[in-house]
Protein backbone atom coordinates (compact mmCIF):
# COMPACT_ATOMS: atom_id res chain seq x y z
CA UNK A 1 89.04 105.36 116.28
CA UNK A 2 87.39 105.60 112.99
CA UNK A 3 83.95 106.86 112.36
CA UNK A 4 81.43 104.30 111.57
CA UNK A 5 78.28 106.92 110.02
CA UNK A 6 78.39 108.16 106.50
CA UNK A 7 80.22 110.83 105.60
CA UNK A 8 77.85 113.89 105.02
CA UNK A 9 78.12 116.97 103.44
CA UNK A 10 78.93 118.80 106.50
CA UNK A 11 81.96 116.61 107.23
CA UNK A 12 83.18 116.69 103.68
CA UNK A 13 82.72 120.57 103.59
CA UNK A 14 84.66 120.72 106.67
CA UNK A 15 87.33 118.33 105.82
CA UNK A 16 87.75 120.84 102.13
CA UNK A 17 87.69 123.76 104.53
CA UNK A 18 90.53 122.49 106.28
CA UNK A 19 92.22 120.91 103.16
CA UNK A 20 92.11 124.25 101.55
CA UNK A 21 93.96 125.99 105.18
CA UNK A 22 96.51 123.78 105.49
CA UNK A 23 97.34 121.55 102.37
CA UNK A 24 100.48 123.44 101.84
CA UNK A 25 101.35 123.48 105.38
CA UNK A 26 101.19 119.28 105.26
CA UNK A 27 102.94 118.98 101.92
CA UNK A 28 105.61 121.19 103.19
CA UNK A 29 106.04 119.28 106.43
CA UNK A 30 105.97 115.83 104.31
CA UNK A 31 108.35 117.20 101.68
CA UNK A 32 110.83 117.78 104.29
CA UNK A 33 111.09 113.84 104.54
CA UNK A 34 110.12 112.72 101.44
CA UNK A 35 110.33 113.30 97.69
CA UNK A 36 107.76 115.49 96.01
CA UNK A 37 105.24 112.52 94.90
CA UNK A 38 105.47 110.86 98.13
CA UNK A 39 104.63 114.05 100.31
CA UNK A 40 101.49 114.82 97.74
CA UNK A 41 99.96 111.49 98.33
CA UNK A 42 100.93 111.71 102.39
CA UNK A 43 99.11 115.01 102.52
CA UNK A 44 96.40 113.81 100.53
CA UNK A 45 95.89 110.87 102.92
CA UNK A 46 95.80 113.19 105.97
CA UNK A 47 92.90 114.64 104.43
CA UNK A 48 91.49 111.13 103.57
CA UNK A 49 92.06 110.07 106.90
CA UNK A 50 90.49 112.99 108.49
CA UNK A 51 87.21 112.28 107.07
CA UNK A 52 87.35 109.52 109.25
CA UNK A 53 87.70 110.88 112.30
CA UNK A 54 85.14 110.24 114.84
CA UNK A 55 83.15 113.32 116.18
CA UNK A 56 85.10 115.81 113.78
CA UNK A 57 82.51 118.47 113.77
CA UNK A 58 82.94 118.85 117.24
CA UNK A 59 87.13 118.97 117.11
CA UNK A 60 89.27 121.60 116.62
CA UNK A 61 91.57 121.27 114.27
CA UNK A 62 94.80 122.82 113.84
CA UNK A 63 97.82 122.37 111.19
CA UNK A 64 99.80 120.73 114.19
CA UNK A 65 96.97 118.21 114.43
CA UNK A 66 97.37 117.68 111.16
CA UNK A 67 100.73 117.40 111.16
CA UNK A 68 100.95 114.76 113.39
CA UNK A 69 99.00 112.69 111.11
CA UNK A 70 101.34 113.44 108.36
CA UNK A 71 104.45 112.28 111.05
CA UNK A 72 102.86 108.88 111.94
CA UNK A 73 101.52 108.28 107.91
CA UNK A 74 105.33 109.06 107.17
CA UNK A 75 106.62 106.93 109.97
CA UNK A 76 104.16 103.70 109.31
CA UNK A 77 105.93 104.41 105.50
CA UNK A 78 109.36 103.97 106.77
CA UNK A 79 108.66 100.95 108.68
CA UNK A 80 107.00 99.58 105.92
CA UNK A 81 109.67 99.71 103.73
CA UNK A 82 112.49 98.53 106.20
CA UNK A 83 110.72 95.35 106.39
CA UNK A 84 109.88 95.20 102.90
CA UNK A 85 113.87 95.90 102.62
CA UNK A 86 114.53 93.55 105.47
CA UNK A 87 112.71 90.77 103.27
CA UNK A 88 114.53 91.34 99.87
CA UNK A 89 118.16 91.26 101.77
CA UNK A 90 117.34 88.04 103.70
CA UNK A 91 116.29 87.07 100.31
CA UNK A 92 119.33 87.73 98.04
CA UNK A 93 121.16 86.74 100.55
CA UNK A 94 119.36 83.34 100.59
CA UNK A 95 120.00 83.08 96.49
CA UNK A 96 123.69 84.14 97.38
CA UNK A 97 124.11 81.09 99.54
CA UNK A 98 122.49 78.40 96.93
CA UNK A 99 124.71 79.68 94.33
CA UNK A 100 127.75 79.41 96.17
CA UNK A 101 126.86 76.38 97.66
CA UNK A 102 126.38 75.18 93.81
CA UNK A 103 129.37 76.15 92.76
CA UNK A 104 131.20 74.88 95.26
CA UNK A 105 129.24 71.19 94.95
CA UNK A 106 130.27 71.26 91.40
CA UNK A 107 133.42 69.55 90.41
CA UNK A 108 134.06 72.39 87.34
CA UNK A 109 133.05 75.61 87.97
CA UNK A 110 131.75 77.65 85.24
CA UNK A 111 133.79 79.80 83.35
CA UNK A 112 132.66 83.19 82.46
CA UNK A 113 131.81 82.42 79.20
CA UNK A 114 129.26 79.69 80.48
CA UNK A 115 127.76 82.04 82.54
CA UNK A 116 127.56 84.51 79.88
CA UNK A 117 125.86 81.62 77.61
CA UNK A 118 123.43 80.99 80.47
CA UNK A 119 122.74 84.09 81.13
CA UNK A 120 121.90 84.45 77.50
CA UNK A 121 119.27 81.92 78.06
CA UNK A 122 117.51 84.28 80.01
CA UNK A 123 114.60 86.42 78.86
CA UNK A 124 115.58 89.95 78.69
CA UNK A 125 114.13 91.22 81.44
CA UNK A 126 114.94 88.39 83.77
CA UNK A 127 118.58 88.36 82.44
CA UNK A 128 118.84 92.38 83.54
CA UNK A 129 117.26 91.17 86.69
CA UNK A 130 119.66 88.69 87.43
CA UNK A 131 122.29 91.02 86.49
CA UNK A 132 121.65 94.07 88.08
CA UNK A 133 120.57 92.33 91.97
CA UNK A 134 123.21 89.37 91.96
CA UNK A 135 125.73 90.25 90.05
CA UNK A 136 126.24 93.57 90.00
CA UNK A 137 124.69 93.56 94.03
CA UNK A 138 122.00 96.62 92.99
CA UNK A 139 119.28 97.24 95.21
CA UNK A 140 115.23 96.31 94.73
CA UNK A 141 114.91 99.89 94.35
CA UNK A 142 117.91 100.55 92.96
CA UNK A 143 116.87 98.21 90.13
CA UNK A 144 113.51 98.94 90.04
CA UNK A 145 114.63 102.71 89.06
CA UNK A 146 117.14 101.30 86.29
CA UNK A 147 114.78 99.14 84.68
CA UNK A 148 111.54 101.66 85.30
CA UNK A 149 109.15 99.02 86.94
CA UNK A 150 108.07 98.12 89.98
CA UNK A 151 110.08 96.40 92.89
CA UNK A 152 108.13 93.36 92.95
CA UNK A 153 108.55 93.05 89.25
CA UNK A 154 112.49 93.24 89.51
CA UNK A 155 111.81 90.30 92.58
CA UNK A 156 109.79 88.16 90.54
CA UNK A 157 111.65 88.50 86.89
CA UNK A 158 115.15 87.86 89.17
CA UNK A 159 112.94 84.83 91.07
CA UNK A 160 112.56 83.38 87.79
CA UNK A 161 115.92 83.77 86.33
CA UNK A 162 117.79 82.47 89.71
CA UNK A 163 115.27 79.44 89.09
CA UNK A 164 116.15 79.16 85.35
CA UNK A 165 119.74 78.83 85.79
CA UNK A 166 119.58 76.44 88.50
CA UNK A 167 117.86 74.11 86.63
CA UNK A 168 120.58 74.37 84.03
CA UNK A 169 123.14 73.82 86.35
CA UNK A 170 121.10 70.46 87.41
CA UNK A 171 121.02 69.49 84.03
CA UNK A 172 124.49 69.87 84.08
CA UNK A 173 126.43 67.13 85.62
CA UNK A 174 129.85 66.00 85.59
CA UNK A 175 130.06 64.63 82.10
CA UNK A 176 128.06 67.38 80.34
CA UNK A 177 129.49 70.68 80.22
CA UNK A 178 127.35 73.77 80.73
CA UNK A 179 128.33 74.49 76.97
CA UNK A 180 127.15 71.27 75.63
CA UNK A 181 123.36 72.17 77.57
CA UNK A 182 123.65 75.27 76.22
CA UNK A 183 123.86 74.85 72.36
């Protein structure tokens, strides 16, 4: 349970005491799991966390107490991101699904070259979006890495681009080709 009273001086000194002990010992044990960034900022939060420990001048602490902390910081991480992951899948697979169903409402398909046109349509960034998670089936993070922003960015800029192009598909109807919308 977390500490409600200030942290003092004492506590903090202890807490540097300990971070100074067994920060290696912490990073090690997160790097094991993780990549070098994400084990600095778990060990970093193990430290963080300890200041919040109730009645920690009267604890002994050890580096498998600390540990510990590390294993459950590192295990709340992975959870995190399988739902996060979870989310985008159900997601894309949702946008999947409303294309498909689109294109197989539609009396003409498009032809690669209208998609290529309406494609073109697209900012940039939403275009690569587009490109990289539906077409191309990418990742979030896969993406994210290729186009050097964040994962909700890629979401939001492929959100936007799905949305794009099917309103130009409803503008499109049987009489109007996607090529006559287009130019």
């Amino acid at each position: 349970m977390p500490d409600t009273t200030p942290i003092t001086t004492d506590r903090a000194n202890r807490v540097l005491d300990l971070f100074d002990a067994y920060y290696k010992r912490v990073f090690c044990f997160a790097r094991k799991s993780l990549a070098s960034g994400a084990a600095e900022d778990i060990a970093q939060e193990v430290f963080t966390r300890l200041l919040q420990v109730k009645d920690l001048e009267n604890k002994e602490v050890s580096s498998s107490y600390l540990i510990k902390i590390a294993d459950n910081l590192i295990k709340r991480r992975y959870n995190k991101n399988q739902r996060k992951n979870r989310y985008i899948d159900s997601q894309r697979t949702e946008v999947v699904h409303d294309l498909k169903h689109y294109c197989d409402s539609t009396d003409q398909p498009w032809s690669s070259m209208e998609i290529t046109k309406a494609l073109e349509t697209l900012p940039t960034h939403e275009r690569d979006a587009v490109r990289l998670v539906v077409c191309e089936g990418l990742s979030y993070d896969e993406a994210s890495a290729s186009l050097g922003v964040p994962v909700s960015t890629v979401n939001n800029w492929k959100y936007r681009g799905i949305n794009k192009l099917k309103a130009l598909a409803e503008v499109t109807d049987g009489t109007n080709t996607l090529k006559q919308n287009i130019a």
